[in-house]
Every structure is written in structure tokens, then in C-alpha cells.
N, C-alpha and C. Protein backbone atom coordinates (compact mmCIF):
# COMPACT_ATOMS: atom_id res chain seq x y z
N UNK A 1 -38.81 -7.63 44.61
CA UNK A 1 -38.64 -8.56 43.50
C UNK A 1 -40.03 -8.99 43.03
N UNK A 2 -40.13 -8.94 41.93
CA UNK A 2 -41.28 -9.55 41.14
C UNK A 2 -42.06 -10.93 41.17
N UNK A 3 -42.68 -11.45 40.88
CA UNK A 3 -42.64 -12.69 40.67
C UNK A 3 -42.03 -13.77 39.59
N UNK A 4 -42.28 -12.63 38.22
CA UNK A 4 -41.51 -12.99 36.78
C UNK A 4 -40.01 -13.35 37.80
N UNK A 5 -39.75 -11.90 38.42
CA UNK A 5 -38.08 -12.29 38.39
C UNK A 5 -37.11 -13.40 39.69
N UNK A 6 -38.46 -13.62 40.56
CA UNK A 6 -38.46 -14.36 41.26
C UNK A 6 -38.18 -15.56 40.19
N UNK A 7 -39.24 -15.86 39.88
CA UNK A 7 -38.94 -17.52 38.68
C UNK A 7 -37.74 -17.44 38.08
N UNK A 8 -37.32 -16.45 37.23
CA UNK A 8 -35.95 -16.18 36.43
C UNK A 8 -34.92 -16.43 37.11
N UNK A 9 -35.06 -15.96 38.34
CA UNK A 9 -33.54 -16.02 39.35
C UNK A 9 -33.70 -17.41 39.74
N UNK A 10 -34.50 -17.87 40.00
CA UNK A 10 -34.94 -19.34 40.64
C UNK A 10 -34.24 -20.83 38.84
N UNK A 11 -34.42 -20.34 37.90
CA UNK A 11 -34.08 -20.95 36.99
C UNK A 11 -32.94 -20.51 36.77
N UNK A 12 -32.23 -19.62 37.01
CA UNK A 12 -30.87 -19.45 36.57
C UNK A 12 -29.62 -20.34 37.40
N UNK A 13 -29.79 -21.35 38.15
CA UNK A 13 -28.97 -22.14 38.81
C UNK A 13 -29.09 -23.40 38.32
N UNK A 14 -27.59 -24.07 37.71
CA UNK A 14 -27.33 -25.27 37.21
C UNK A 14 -28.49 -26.11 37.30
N UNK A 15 -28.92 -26.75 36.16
CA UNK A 15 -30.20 -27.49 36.72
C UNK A 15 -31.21 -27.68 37.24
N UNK A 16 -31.52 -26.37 37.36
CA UNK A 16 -32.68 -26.12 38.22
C UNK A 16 -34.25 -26.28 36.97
N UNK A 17 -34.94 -26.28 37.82
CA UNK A 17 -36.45 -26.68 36.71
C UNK A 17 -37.72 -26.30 38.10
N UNK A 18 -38.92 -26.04 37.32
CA UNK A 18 -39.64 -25.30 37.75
C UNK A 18 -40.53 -26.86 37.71
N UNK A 19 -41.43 -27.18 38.86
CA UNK A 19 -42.34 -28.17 38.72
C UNK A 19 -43.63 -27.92 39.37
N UNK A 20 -44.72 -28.46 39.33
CA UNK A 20 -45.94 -28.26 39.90
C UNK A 20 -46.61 -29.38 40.73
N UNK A 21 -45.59 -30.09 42.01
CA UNK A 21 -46.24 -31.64 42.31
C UNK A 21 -47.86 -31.14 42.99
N UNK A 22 -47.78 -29.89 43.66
CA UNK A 22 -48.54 -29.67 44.45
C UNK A 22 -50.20 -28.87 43.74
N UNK A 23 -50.08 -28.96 42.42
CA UNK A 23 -51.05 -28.22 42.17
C UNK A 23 -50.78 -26.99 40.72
N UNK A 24 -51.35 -26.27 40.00
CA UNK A 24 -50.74 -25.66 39.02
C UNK A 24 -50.17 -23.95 39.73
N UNK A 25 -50.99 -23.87 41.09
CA UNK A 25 -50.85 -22.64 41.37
C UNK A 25 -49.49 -22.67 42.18
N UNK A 26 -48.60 -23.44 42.70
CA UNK A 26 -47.49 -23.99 43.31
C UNK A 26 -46.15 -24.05 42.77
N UNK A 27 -45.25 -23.25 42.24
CA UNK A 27 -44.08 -23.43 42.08
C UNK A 27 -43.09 -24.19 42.93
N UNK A 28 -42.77 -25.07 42.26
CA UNK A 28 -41.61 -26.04 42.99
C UNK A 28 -39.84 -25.65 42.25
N UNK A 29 -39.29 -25.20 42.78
CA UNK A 29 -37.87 -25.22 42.04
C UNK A 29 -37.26 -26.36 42.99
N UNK A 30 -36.72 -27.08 41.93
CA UNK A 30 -36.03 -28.31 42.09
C UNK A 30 -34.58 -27.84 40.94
N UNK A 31 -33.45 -28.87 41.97
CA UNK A 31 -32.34 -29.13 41.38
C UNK A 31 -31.90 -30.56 41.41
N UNK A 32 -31.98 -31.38 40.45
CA UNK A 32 -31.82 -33.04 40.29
C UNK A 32 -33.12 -33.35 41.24
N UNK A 33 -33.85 -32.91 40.93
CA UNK A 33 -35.04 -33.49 41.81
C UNK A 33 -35.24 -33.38 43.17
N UNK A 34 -34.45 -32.67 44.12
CA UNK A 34 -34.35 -32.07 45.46
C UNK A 34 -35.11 -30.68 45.35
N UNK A 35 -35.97 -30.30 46.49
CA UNK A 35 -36.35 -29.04 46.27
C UNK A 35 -35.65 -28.36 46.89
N UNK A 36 -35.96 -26.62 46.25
CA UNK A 36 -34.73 -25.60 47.31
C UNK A 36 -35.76 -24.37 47.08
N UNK A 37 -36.93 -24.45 46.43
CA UNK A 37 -37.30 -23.10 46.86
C UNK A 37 -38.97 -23.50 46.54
N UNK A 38 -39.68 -22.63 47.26
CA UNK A 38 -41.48 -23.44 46.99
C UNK A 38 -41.78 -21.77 47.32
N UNK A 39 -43.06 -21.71 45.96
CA UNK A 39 -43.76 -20.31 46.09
C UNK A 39 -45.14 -20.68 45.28
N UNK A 40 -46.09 -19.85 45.84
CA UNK A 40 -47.24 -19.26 44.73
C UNK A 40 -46.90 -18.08 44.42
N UNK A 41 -46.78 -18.21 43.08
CA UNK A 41 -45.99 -16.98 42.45
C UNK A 41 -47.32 -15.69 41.78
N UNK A 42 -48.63 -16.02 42.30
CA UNK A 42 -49.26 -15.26 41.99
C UNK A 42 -50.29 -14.92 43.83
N UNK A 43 -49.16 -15.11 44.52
CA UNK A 43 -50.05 -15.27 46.09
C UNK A 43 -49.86 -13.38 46.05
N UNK A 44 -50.53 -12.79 47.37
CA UNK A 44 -50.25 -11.79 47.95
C UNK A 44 -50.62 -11.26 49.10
N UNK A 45 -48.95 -11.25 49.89
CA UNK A 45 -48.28 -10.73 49.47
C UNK A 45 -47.04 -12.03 49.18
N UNK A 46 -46.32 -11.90 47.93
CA UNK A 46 -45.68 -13.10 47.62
C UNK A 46 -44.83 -13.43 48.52
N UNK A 47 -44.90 -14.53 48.73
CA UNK A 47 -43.42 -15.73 50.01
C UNK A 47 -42.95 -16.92 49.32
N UNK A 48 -41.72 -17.09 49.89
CA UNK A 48 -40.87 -18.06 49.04
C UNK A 48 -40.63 -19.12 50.57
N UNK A 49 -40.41 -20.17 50.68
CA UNK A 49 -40.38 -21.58 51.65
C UNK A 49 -38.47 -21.53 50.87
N UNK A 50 -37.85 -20.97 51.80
CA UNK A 50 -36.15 -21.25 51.17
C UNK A 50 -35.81 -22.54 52.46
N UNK A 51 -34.48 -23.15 51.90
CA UNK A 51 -33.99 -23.63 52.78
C UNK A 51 -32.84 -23.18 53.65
N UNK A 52 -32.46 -23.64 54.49
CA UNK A 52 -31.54 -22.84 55.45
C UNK A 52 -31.22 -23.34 56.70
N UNK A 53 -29.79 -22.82 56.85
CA UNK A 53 -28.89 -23.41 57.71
C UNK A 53 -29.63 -23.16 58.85
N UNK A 54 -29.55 -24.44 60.03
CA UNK A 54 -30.91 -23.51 61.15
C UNK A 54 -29.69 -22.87 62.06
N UNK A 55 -28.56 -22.68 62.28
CA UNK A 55 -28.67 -21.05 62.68
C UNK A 55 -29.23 -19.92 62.26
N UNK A 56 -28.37 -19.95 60.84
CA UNK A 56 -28.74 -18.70 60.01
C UNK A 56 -30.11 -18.73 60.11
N UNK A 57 -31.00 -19.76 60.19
CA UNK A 57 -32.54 -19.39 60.06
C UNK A 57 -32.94 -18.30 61.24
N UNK A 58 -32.64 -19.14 62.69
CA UNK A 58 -32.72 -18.59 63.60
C UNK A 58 -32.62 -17.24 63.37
N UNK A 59 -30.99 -16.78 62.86
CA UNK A 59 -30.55 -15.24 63.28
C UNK A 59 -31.73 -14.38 61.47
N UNK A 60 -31.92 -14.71 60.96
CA UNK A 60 -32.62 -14.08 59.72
C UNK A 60 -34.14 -13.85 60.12
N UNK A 61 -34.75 -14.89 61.12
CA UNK A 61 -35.87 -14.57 62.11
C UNK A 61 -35.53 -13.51 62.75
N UNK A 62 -34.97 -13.30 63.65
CA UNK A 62 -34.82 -12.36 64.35
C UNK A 62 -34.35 -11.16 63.86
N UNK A 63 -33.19 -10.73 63.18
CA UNK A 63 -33.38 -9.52 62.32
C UNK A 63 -34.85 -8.96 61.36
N UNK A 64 -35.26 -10.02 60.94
CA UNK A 64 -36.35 -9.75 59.57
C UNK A 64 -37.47 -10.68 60.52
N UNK A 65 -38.09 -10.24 61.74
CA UNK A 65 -39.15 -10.59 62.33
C UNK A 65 -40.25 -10.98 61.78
N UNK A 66 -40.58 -9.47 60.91
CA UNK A 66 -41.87 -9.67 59.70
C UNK A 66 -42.02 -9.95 58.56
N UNK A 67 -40.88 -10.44 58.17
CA UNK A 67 -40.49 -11.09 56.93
C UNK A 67 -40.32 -12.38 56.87
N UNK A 68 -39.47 -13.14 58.30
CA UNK A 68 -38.55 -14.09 57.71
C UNK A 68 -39.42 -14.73 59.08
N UNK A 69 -40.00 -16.17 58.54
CA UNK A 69 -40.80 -16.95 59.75
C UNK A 69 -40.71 -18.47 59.50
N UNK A 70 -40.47 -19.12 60.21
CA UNK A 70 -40.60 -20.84 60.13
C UNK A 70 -41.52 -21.29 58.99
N UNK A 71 -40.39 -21.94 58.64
CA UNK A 71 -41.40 -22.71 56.93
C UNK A 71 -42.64 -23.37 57.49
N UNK A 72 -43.81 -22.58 56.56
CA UNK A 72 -45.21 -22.88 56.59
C UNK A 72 -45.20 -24.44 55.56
N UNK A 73 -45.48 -25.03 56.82
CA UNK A 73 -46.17 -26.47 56.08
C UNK A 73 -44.60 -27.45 55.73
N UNK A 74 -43.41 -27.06 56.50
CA UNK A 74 -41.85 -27.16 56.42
C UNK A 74 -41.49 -27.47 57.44
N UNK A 75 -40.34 -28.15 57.27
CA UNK A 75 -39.82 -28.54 58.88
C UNK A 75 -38.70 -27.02 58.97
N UNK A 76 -39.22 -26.57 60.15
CA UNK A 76 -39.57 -25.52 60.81
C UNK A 76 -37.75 -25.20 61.27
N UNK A 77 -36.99 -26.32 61.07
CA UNK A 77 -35.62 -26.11 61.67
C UNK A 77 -34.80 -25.47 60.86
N UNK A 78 -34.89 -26.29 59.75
CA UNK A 78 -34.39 -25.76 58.34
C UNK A 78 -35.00 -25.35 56.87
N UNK A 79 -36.06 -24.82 57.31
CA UNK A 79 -36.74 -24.18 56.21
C UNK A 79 -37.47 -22.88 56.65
N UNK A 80 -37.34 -21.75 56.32
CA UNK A 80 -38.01 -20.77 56.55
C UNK A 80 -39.11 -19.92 55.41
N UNK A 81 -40.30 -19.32 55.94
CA UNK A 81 -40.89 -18.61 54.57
C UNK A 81 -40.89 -17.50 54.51
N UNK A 82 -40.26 -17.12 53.38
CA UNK A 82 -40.17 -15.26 53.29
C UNK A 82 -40.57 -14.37 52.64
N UNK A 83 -41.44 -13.29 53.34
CA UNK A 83 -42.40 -12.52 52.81
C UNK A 83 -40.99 -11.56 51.59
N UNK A 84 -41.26 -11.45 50.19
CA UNK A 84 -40.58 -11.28 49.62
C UNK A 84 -40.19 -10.06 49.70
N UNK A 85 -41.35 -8.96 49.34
CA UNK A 85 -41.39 -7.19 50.11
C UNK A 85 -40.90 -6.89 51.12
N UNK A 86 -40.27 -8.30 52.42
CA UNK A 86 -39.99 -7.59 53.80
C UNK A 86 -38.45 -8.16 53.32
N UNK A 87 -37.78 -7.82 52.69
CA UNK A 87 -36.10 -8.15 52.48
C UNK A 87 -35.50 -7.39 51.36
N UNK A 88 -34.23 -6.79 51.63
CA UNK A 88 -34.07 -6.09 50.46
C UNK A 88 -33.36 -7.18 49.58
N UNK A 89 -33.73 -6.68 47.77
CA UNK A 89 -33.50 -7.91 47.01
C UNK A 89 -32.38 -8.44 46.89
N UNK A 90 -31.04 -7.62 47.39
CA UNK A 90 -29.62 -8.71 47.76
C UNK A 90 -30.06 -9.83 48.45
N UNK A 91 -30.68 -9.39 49.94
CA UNK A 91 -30.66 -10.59 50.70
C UNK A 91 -31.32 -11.15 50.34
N UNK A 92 -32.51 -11.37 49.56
CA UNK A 92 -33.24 -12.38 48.79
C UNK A 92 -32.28 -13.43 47.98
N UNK A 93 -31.95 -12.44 47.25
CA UNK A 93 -31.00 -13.85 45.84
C UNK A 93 -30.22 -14.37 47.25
N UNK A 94 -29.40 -13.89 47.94
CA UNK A 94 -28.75 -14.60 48.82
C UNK A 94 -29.32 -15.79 49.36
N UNK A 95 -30.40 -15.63 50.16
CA UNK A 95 -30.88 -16.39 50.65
C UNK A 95 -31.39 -17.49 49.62
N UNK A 96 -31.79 -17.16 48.50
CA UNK A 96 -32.25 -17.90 47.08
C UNK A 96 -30.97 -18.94 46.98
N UNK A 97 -30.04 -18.54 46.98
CA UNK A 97 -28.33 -19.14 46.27
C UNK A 97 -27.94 -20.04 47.48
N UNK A 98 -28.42 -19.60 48.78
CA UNK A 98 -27.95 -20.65 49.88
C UNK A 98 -28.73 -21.48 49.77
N UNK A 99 -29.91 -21.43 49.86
CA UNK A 99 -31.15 -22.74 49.83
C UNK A 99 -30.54 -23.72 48.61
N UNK A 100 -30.14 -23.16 47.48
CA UNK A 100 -29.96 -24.25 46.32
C UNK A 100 -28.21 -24.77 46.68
N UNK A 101 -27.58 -24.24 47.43
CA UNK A 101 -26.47 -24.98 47.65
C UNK A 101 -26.40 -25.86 48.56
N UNK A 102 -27.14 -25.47 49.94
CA UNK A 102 -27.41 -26.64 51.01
C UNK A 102 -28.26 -27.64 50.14
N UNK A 103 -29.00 -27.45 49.45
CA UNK A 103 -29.53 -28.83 48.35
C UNK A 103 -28.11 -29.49 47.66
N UNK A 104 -27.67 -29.04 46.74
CA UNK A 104 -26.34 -29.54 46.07
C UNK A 104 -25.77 -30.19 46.92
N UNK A 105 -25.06 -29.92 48.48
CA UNK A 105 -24.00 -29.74 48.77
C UNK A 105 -24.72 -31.61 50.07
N UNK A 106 -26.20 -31.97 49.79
CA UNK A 106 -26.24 -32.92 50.02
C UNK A 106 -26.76 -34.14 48.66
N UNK A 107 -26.42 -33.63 47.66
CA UNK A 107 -26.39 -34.59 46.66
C UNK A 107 -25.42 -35.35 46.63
N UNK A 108 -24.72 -36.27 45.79
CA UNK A 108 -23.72 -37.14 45.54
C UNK A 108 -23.08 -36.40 44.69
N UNK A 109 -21.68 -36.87 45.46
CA UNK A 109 -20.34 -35.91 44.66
C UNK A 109 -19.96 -35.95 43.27
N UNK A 110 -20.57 -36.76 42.90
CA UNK A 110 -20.74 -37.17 41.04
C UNK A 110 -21.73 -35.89 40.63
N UNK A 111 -22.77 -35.34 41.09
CA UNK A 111 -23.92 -34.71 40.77
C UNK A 111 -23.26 -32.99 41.05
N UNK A 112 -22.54 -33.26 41.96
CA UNK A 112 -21.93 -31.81 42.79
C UNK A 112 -21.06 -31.22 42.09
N UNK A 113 -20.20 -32.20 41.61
CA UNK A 113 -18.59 -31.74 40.64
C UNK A 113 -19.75 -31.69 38.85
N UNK A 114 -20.34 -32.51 38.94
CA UNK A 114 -21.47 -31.88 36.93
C UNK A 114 -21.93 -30.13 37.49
N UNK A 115 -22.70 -30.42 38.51
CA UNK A 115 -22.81 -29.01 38.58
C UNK A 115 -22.00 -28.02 39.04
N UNK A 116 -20.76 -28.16 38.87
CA UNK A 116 -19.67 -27.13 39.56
C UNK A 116 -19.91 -26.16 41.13
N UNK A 117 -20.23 -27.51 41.48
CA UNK A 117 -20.49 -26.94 43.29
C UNK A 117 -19.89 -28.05 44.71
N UNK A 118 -18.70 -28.15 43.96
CA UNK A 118 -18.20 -29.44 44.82
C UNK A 118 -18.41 -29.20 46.13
């Protein structure tokens, strides 16, 4: 996956918006102001900071050893960073689409049912 299409897929979820708290070189994707995905979209080799269930983190470490490693500069339980080249691009958006739902799915149920993710 690209980086263009990294951002594109990253904006294509209800509400989502691209921000820069950390600097201009720092992509923040936020949904209602929660983050769910953090990249330098011009790093290399590119990595994305997703969020994630800490099993699934656990077991996505261990399959994808050299890819998939404890979120850098993240709490390490439920956030992992993933070298983008070491995953094929299903399991990317996947992993992309879970990070922004474990965000939703701790917003307020007013915010959850606007964005059709009760």
C-alpha cells in the first residue's frame, strides 16, 4: 500500500479527519477526536501505530514477527506499529477498520448510532 492510499483508506471512515498535533511530518487520523491510526506518511520504510484488541495484538505479533511490533511511543498492550510492506494489503485495511472501530465502539452511544457503528 502506498502512502497516498494509506491516507485515502484512512479518510474513508465516517468522520474521520487527518490532523497534525505532533508536527507537519505526523499524520494523525482521528474519528470525533479519538485517534485510531498515527503514521509518517513520507517515513521509510512506511508504519502505521493501529489500535488493537491486545489479544489479537499479541497473536498478529507473532504471525507477522517483522512486521507487526508493540506501538512505538504507544501503550504497548493495545497499540501496535506496522511495517506496511510486511502485511498483505487485506490484512492492512483490516487491521485499519478494527483500530477505527475499537475507537467508535468506546465513544458515546449518541456518537456510535450518527456514525452507524452501534
Amino acid at each position: 500500500m502506498t502512502p497516498e492510499r494509506l491516507r485515502a483508506f484512512c479518510l474513508e471512515f465516517n468522520a474521520s479527519v487527518e490532523e497534525f498535533p505532533f508536527g507537519p511530518e505526523t499524520s494523525v487520523f482521528k474519528v470525533l477526536g479519538k485517534m485510531f491510526a498515527l503514521t509518517a506518511l513520507d517515513a521509510r520504510p512506511l508504519t502505521v501505530n493501529l489500535k488493537c484488541d491486545p489479544d489479537e495484538a499479541i497473536r498478529l505479533r507473532g504471525v507477522h514477527p517483522a512486521a507487526v511490533v508493540p506501538g512505538w511511543h504507544m501503550n504497548k498492550r493495545h497499540w501496535n506499529t506496522v511495517t506496511v510492506s510486511g502485511v498483505p494489503d487485506k490484512l492492512l485495511r483490516e487491521m485499519i477498520e478494527d483500530s477505527y472501530d475499537l475507537v467508535v465502539a468506546g465513544l458515546p452511544k449518541a456518537d456510535r448510532l450518527r456514525l452507524d457503528r452501534p
